[in-house]
PDB file of N, CA and C in Angstrom:
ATOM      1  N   UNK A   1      28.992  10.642  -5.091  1.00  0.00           N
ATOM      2  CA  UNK A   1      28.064  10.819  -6.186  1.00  0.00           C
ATOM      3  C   UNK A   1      26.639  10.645  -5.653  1.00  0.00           C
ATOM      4  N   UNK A   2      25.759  11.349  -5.806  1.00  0.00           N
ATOM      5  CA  UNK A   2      24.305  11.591  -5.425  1.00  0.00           C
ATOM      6  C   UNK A   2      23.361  10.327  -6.045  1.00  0.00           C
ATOM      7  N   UNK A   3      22.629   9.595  -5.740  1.00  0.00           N
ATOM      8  CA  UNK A   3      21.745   9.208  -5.935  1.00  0.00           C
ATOM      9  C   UNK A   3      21.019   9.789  -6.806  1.00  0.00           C
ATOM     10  N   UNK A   4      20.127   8.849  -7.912  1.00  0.00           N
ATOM     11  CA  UNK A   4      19.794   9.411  -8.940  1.00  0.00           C
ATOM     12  C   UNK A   4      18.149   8.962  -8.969  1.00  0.00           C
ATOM     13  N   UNK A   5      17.171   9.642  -9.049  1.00  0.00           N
ATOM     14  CA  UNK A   5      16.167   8.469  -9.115  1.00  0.00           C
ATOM     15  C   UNK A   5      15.476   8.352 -10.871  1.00  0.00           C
ATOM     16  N   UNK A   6      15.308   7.001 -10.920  1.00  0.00           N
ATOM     17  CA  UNK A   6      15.393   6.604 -12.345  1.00  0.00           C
ATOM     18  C   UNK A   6      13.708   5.630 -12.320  1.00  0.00           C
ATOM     19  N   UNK A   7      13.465   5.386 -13.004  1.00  0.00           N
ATOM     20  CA  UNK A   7      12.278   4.669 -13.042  1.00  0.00           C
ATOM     21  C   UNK A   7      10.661   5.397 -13.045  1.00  0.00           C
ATOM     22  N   UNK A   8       9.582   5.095 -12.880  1.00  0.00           N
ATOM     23  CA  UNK A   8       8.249   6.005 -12.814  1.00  0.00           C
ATOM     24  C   UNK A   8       7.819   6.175 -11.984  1.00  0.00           C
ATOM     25  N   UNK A   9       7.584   7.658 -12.170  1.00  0.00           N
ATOM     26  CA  UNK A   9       7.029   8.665 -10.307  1.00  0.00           C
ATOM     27  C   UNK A   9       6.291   8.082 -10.148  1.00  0.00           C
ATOM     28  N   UNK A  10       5.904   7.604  -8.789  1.00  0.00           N
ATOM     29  CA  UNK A  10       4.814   7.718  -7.559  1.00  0.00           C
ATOM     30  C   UNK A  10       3.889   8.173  -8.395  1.00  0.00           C
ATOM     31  N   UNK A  11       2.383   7.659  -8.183  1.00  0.00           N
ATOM     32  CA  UNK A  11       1.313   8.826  -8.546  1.00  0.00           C
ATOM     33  C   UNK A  11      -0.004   8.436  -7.500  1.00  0.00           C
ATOM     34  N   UNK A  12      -0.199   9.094  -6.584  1.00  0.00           N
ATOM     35  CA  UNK A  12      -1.113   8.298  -5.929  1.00  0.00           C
ATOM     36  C   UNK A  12      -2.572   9.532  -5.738  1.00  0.00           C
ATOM     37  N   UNK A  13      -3.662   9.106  -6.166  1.00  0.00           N
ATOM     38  CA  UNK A  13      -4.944   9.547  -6.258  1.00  0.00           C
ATOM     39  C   UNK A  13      -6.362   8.771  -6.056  1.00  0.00           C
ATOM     40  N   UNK A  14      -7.127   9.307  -5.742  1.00  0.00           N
ATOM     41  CA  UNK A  14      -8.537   8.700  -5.242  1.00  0.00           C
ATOM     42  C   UNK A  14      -9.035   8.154  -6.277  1.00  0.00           C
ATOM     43  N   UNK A  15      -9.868   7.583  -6.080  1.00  0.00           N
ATOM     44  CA  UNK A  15     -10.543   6.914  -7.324  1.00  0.00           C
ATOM     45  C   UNK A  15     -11.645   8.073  -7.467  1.00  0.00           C
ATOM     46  N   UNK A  16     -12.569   7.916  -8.693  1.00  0.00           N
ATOM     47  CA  UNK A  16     -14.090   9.066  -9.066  1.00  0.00           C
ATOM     48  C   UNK A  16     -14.836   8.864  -8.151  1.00  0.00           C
ATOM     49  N   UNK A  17     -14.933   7.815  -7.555  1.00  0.00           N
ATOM     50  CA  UNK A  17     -15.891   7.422  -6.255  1.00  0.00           C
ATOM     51  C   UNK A  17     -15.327   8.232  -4.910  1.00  0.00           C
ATOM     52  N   UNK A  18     -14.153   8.262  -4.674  1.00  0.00           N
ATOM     53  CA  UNK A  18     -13.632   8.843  -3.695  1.00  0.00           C
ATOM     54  C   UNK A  18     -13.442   7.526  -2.303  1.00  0.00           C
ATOM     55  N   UNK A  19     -13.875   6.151  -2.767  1.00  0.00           N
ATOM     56  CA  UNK A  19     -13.893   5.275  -2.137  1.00  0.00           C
ATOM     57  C   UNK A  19     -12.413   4.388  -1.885  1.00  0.00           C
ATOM     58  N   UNK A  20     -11.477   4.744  -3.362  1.00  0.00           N
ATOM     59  CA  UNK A  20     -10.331   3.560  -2.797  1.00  0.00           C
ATOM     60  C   UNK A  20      -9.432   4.925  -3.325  1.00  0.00           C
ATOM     61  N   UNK A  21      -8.528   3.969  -2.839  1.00  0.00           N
ATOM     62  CA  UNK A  21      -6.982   4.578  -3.326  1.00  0.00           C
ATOM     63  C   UNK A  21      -6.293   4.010  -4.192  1.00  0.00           C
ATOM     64  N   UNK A  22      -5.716   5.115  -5.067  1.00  0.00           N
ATOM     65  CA  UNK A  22      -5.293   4.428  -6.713  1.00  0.00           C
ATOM     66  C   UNK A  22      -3.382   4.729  -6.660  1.00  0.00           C
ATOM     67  N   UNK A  23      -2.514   3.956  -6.296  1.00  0.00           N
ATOM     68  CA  UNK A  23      -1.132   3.614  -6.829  1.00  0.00           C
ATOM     69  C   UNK A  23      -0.765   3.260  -7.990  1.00  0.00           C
ATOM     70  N   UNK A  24       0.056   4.269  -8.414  1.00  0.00           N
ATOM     71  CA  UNK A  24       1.523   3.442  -9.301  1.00  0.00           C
ATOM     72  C   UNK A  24       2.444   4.580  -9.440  1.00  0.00           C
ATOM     73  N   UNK A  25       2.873   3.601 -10.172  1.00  0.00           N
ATOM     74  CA  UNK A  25       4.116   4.465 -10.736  1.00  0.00           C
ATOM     75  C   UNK A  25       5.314   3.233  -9.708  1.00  0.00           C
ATOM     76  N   UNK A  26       6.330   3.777  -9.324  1.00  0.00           N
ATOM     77  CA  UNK A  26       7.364   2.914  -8.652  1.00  0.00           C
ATOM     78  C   UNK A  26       7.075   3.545  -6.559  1.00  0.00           C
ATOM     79  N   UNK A  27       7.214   2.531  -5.935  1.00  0.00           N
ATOM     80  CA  UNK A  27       7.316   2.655  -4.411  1.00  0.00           C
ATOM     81  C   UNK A  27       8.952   2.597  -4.045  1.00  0.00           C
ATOM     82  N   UNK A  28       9.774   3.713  -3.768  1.00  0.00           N
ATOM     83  CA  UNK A  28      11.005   3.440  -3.724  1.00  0.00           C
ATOM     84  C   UNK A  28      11.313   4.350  -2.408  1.00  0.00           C
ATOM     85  N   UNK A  29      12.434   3.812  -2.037  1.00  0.00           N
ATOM     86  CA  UNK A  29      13.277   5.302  -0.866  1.00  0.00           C
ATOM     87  C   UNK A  29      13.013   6.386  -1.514  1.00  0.00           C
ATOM     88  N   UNK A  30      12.544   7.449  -2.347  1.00  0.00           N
ATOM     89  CA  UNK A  30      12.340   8.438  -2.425  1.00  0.00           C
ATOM     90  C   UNK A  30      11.252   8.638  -2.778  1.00  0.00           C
ATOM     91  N   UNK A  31      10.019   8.068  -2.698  1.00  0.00           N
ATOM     92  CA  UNK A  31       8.478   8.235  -2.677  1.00  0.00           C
ATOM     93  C   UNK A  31       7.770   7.330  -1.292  1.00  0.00           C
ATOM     94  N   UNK A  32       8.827   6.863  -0.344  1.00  0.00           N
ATOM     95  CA  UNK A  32       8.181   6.471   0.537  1.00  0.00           C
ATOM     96  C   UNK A  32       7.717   7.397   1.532  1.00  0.00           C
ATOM     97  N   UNK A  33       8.148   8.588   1.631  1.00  0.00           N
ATOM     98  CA  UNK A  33       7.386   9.005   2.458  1.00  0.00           C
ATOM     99  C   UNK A  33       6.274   9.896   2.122  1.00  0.00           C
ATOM    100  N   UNK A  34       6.214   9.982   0.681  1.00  0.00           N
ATOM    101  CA  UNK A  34       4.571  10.436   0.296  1.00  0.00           C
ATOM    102  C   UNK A  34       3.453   9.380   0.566  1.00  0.00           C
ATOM    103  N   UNK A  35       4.239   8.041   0.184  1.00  0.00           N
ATOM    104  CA  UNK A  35       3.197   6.324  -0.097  1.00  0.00           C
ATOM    105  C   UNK A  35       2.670   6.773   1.810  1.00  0.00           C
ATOM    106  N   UNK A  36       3.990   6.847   2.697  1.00  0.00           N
ATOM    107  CA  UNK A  36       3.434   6.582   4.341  1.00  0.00           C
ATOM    108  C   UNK A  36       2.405   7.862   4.170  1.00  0.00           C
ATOM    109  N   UNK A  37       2.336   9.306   3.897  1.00  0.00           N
ATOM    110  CA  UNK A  37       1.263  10.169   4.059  1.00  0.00           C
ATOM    111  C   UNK A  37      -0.201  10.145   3.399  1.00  0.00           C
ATOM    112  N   UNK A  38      -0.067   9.498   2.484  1.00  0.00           N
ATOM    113  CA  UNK A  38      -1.092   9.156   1.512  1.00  0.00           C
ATOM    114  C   UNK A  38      -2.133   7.954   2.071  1.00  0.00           C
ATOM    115  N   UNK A  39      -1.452   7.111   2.553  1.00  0.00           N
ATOM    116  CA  UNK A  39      -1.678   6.476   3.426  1.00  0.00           C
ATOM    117  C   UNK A  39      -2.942   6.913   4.808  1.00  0.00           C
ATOM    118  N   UNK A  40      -1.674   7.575   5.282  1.00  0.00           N
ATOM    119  CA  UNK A  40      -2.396   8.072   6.854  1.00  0.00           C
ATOM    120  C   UNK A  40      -3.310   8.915   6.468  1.00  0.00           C
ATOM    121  N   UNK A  41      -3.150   9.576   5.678  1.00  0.00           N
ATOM    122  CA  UNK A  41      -4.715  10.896   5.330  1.00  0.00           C
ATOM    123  C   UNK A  41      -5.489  10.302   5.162  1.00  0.00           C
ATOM    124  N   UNK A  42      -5.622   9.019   3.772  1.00  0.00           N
ATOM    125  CA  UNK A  42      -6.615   8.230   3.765  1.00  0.00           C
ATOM    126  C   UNK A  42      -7.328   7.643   4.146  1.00  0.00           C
ATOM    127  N   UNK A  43      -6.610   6.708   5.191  1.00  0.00           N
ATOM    128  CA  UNK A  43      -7.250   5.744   5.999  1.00  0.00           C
ATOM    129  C   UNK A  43      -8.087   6.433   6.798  1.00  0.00           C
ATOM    130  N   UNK A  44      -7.779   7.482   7.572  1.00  0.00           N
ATOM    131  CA  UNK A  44      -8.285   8.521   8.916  1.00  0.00           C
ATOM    132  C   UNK A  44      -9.898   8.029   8.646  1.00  0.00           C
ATOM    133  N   UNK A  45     -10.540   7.354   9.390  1.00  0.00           N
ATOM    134  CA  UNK A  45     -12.200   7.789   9.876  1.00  0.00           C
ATOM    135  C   UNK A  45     -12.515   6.578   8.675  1.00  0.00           C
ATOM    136  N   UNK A  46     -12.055   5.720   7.840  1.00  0.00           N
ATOM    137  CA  UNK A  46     -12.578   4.906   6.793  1.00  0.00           C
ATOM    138  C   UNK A  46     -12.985   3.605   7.547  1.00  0.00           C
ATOM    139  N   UNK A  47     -14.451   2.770   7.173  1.00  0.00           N
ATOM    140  CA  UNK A  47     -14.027   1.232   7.547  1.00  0.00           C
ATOM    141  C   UNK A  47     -13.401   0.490   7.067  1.00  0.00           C
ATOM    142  N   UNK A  48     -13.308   0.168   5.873  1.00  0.00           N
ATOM    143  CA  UNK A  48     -12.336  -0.571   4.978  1.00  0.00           C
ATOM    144  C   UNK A  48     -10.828   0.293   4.462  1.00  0.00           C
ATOM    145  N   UNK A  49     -10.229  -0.270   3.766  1.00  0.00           N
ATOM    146  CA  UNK A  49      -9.251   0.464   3.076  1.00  0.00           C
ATOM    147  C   UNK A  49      -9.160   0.004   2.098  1.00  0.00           C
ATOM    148  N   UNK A  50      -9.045   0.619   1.071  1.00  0.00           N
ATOM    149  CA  UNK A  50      -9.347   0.065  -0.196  1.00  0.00           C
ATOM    150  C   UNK A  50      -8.236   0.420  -1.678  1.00  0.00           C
ATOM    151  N   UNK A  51      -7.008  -0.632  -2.117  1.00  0.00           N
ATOM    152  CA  UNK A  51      -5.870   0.105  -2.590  1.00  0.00           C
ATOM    153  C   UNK A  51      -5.878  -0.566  -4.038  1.00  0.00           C
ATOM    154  N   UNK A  52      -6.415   0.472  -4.974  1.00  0.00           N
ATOM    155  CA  UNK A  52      -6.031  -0.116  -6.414  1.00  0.00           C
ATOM    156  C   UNK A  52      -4.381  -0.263  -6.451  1.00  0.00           C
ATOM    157  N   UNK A  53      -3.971  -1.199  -7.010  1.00  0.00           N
ATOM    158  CA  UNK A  53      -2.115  -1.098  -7.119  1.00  0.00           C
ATOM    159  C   UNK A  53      -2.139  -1.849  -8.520  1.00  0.00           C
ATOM    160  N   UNK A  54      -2.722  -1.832  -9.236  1.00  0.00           N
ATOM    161  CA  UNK A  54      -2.564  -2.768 -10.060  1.00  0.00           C
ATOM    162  C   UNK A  54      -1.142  -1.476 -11.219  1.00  0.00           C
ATOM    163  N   UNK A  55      -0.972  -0.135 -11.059  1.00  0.00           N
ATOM    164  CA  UNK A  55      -0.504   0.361 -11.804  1.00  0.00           C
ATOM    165  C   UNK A  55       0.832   0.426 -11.290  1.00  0.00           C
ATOM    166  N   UNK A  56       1.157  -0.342 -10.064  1.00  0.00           N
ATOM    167  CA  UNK A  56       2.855  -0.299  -9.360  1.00  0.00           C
ATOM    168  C   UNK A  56       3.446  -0.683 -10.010  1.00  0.00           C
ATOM    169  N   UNK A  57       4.975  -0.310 -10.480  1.00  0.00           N
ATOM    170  CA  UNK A  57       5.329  -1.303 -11.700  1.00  0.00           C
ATOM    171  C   UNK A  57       6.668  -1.882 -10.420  1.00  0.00           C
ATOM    172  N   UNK A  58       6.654  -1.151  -9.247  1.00  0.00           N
ATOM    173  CA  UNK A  58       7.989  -1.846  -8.330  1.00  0.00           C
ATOM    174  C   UNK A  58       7.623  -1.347  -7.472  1.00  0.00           C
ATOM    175  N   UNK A  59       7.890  -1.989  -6.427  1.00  0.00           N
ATOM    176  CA  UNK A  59       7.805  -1.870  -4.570  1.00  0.00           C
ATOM    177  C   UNK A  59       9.067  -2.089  -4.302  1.00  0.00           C
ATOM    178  N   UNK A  60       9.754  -1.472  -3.277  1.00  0.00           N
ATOM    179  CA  UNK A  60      10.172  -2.034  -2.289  1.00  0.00           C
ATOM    180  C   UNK A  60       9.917  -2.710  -0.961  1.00  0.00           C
ATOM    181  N   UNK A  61      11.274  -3.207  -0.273  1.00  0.00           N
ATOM    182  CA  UNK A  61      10.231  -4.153   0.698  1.00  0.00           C
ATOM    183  C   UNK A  61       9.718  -3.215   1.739  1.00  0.00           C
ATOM    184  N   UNK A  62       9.999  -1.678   1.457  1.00  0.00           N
ATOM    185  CA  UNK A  62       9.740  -0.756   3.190  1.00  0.00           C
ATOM    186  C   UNK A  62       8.249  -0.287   2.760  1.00  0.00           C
ATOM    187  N   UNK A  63       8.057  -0.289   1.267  1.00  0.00           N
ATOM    188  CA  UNK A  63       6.801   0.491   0.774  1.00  0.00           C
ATOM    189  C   UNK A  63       5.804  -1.055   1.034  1.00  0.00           C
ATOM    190  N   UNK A  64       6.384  -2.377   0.773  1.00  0.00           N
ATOM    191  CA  UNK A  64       5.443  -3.504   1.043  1.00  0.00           C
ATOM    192  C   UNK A  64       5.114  -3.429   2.873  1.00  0.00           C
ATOM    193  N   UNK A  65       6.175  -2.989   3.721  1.00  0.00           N
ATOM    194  CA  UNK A  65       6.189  -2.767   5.049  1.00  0.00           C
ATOM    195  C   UNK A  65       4.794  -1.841   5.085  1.00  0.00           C
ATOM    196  N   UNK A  66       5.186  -0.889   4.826  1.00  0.00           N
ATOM    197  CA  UNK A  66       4.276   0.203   4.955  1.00  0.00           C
ATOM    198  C   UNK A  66       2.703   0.235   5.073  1.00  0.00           C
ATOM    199  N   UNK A  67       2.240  -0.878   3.625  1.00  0.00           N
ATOM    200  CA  UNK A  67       0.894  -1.720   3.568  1.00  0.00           C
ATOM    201  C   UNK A  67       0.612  -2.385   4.460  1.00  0.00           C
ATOM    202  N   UNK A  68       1.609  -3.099   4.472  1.00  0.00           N
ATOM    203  CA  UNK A  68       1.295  -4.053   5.925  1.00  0.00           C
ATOM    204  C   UNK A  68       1.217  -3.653   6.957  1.00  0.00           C
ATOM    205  N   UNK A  69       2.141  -2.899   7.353  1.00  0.00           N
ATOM    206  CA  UNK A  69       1.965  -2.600   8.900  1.00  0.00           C
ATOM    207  C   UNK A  69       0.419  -1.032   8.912  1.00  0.00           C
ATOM    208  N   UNK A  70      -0.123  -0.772   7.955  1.00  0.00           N
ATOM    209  CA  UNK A  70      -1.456  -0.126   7.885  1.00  0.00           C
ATOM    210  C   UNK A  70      -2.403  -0.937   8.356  1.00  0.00           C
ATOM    211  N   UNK A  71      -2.169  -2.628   7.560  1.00  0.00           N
ATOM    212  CA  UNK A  71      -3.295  -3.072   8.087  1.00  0.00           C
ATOM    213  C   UNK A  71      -3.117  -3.714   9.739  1.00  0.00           C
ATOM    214  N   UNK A  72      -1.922  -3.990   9.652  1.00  0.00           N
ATOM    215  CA  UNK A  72      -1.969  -4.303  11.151  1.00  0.00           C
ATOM    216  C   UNK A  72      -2.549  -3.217  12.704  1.00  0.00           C
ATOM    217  N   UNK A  73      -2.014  -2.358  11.901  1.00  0.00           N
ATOM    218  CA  UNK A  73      -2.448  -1.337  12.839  1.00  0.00           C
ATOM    219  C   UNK A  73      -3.493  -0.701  13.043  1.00  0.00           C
ATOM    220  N   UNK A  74      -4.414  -1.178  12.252  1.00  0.00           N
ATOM    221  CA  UNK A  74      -5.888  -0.793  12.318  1.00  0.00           C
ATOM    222  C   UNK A  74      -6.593  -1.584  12.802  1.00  0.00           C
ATOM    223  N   UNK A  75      -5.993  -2.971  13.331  1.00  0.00           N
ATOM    224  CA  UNK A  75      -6.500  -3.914  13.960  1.00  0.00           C
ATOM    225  C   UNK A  75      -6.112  -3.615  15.538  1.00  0.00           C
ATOM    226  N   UNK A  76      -4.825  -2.485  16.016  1.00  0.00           N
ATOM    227  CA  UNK A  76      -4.160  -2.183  16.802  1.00  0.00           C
ATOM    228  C   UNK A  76      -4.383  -1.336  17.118  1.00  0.00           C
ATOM    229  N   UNK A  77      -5.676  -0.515  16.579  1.00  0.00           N
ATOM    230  CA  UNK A  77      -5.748   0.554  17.137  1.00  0.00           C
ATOM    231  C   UNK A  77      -7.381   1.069  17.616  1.00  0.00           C
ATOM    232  N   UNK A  78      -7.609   0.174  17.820  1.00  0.00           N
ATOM    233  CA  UNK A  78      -8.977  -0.088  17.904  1.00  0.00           C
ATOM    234  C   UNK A  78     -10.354  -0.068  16.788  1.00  0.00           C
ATOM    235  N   UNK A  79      -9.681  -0.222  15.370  1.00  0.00           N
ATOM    236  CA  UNK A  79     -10.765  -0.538  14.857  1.00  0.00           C
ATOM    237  C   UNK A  79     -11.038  -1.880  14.180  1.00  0.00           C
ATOM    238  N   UNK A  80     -10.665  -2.735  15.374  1.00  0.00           N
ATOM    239  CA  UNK A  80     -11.129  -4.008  15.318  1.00  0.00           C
ATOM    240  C   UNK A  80     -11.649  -4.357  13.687  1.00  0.00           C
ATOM    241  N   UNK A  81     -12.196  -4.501  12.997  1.00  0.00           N
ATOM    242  CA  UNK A  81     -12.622  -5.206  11.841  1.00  0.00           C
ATOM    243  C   UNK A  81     -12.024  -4.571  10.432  1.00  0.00           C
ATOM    244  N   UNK A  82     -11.594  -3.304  10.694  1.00  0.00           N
ATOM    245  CA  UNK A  82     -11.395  -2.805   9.770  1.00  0.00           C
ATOM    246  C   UNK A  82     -10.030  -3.236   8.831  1.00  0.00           C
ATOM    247  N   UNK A  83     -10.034  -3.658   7.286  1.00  0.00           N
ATOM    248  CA  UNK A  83      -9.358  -4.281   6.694  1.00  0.00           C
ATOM    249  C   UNK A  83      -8.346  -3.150   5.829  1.00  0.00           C
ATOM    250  N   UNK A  84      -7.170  -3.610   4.996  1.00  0.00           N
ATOM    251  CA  UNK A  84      -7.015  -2.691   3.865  1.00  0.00           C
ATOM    252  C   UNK A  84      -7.025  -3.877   3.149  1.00  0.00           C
ATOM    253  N   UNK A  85      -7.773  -3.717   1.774  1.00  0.00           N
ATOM    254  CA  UNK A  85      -7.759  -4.261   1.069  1.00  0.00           C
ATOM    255  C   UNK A  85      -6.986  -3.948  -0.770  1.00  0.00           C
ATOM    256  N   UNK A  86      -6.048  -4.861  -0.960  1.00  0.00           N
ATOM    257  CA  UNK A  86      -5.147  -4.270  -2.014  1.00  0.00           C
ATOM    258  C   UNK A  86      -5.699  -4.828  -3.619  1.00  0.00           C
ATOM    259  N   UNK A  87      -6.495  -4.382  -4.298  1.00  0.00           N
ATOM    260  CA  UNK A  87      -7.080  -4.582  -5.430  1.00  0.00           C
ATOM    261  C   UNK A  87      -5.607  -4.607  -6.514  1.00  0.00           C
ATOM    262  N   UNK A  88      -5.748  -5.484  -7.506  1.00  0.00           N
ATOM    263  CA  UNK A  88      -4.687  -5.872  -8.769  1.00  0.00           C
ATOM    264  C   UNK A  88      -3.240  -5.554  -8.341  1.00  0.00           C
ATOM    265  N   UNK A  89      -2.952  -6.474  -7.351  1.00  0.00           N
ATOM    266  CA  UNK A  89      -1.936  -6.401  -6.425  1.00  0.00           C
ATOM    267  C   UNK A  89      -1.011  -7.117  -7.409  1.00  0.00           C
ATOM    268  N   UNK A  90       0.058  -6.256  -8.397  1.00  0.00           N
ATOM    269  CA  UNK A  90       1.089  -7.283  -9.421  1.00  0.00           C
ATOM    270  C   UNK A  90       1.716  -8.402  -8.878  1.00  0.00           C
ATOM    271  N   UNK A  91       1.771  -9.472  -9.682  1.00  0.00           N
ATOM    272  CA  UNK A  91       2.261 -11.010  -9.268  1.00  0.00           C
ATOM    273  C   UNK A  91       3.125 -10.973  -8.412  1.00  0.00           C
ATOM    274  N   UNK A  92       4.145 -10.293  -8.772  1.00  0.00           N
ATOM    275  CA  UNK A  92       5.415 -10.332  -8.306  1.00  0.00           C
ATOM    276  C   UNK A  92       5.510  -9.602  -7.312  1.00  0.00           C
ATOM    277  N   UNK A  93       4.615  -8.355  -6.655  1.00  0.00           N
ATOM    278  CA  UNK A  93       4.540  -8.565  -5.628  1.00  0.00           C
ATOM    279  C   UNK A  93       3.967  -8.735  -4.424  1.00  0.00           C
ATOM    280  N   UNK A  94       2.979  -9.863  -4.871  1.00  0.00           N
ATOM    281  CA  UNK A  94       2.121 -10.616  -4.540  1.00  0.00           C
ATOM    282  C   UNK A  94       2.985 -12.331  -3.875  1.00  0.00           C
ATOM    283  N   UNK A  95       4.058 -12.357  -5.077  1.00  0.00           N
ATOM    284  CA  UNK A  95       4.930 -13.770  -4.150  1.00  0.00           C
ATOM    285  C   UNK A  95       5.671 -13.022  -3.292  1.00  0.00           C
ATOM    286  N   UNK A  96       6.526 -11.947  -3.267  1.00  0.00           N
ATOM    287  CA  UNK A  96       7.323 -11.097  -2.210  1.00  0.00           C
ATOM    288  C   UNK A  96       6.514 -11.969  -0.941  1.00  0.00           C
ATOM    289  N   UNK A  97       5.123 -10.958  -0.783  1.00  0.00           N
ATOM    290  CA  UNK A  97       4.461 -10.549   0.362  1.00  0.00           C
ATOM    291  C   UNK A  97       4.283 -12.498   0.325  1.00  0.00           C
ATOM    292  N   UNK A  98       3.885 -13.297  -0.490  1.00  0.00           N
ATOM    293  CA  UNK A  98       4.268 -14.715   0.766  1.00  0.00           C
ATOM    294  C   UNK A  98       5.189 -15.058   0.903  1.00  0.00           C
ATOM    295  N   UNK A  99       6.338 -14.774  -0.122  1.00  0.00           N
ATOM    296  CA  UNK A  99       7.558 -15.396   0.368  1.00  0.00           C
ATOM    297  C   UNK A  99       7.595 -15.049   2.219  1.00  0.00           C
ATOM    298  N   UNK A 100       7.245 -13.836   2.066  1.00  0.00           N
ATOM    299  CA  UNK A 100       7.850 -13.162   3.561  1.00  0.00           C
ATOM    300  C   UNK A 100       6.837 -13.935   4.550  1.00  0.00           C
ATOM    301  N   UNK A 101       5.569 -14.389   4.302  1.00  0.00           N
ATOM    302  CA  UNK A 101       4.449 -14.487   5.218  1.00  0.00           C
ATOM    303  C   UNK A 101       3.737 -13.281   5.951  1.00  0.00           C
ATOM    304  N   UNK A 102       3.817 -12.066   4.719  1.00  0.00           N
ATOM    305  CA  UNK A 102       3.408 -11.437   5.464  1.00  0.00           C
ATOM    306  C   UNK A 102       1.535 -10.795   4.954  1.00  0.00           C
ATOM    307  N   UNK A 103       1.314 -11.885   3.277  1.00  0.00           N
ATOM    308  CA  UNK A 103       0.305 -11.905   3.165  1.00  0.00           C
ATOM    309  C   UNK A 103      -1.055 -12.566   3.931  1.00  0.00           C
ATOM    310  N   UNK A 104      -0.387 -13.353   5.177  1.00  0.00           N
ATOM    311  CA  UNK A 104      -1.655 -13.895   6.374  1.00  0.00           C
ATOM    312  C   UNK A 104      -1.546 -12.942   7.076  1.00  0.00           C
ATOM    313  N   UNK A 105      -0.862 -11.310   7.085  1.00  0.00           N
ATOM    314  CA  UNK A 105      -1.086 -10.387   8.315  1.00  0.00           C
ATOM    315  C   UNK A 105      -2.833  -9.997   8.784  1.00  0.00           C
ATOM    316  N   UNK A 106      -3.107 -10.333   9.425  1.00  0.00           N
ATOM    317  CA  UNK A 106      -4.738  -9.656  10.306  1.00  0.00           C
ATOM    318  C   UNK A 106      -4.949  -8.659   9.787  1.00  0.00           C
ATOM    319  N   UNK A 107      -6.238  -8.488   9.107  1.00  0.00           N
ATOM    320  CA  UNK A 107      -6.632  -7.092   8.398  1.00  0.00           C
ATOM    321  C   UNK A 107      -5.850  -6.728   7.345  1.00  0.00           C
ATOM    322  N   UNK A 108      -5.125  -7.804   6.325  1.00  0.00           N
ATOM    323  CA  UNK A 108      -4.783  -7.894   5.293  1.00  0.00           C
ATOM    324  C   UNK A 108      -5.606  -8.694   4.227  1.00  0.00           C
ATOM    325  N   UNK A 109      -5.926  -7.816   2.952  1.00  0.00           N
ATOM    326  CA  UNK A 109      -6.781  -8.892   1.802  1.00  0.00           C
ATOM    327  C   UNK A 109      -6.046  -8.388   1.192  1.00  0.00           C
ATOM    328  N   UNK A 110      -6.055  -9.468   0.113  1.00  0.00           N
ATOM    329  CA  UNK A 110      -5.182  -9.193  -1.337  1.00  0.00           C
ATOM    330  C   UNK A 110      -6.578  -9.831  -2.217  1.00  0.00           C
ATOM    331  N   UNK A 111      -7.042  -8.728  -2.561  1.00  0.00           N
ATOM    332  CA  UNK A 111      -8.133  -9.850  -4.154  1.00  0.00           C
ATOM    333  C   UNK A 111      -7.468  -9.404  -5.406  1.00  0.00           C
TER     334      UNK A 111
END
């Protein structure tokens, strides 16, 4: 029996400024690999990174991977200072990311 996907699409778009990036809808195995492209287009040539999420209503832990290892890797890839920063990051998965410890990652903010 096929996998079904149930819950609210992905919707990921720029903000009017063209400055951050706006999430929601659900982060699941079948929108992760738009969340990883959306991602990489974005970030390309930015100093900061900048991620409204306040409209996620669920993550998984590969789409919480995904954030994280963005910001790590921008520390890894030579742009030394450059942060992603995750604006109205929902509670819940906001304890995930410490349960795991992976909200002290380098070039990770959560405001």
């Amino acid at each position: 029996m096929p996998l079904r996907k149930t819950g609210m699409a992905l919707r990921i778009s720029r903000a009017a400024d063209r400055t951050s990036l706006r999430i929601a809808g659900d982060i699941d195995e079948f929108s992760y690999d738009e969340l990883v492209a959306a991602l990489a287009g974005f970030a390309g040539g930015r100093d900061d990174i900048h991620i409204d999420m306040a409209g996620v209503e669920s993550c998984d832990l590969a789409g919480l991977r995904a954030l994280v290892l963005l910001a790590a890797d921008s520390r890894q890839d030579g742009a030394g200072g450059r942060r992603v920063i995750l604006h109205g990051l929902p509670a819940h998965l906001k304890s995930v990311l410490e349960i795991l410890g992976w909200d002290t990652t380098a070039g990770l903010s959560i405001e």
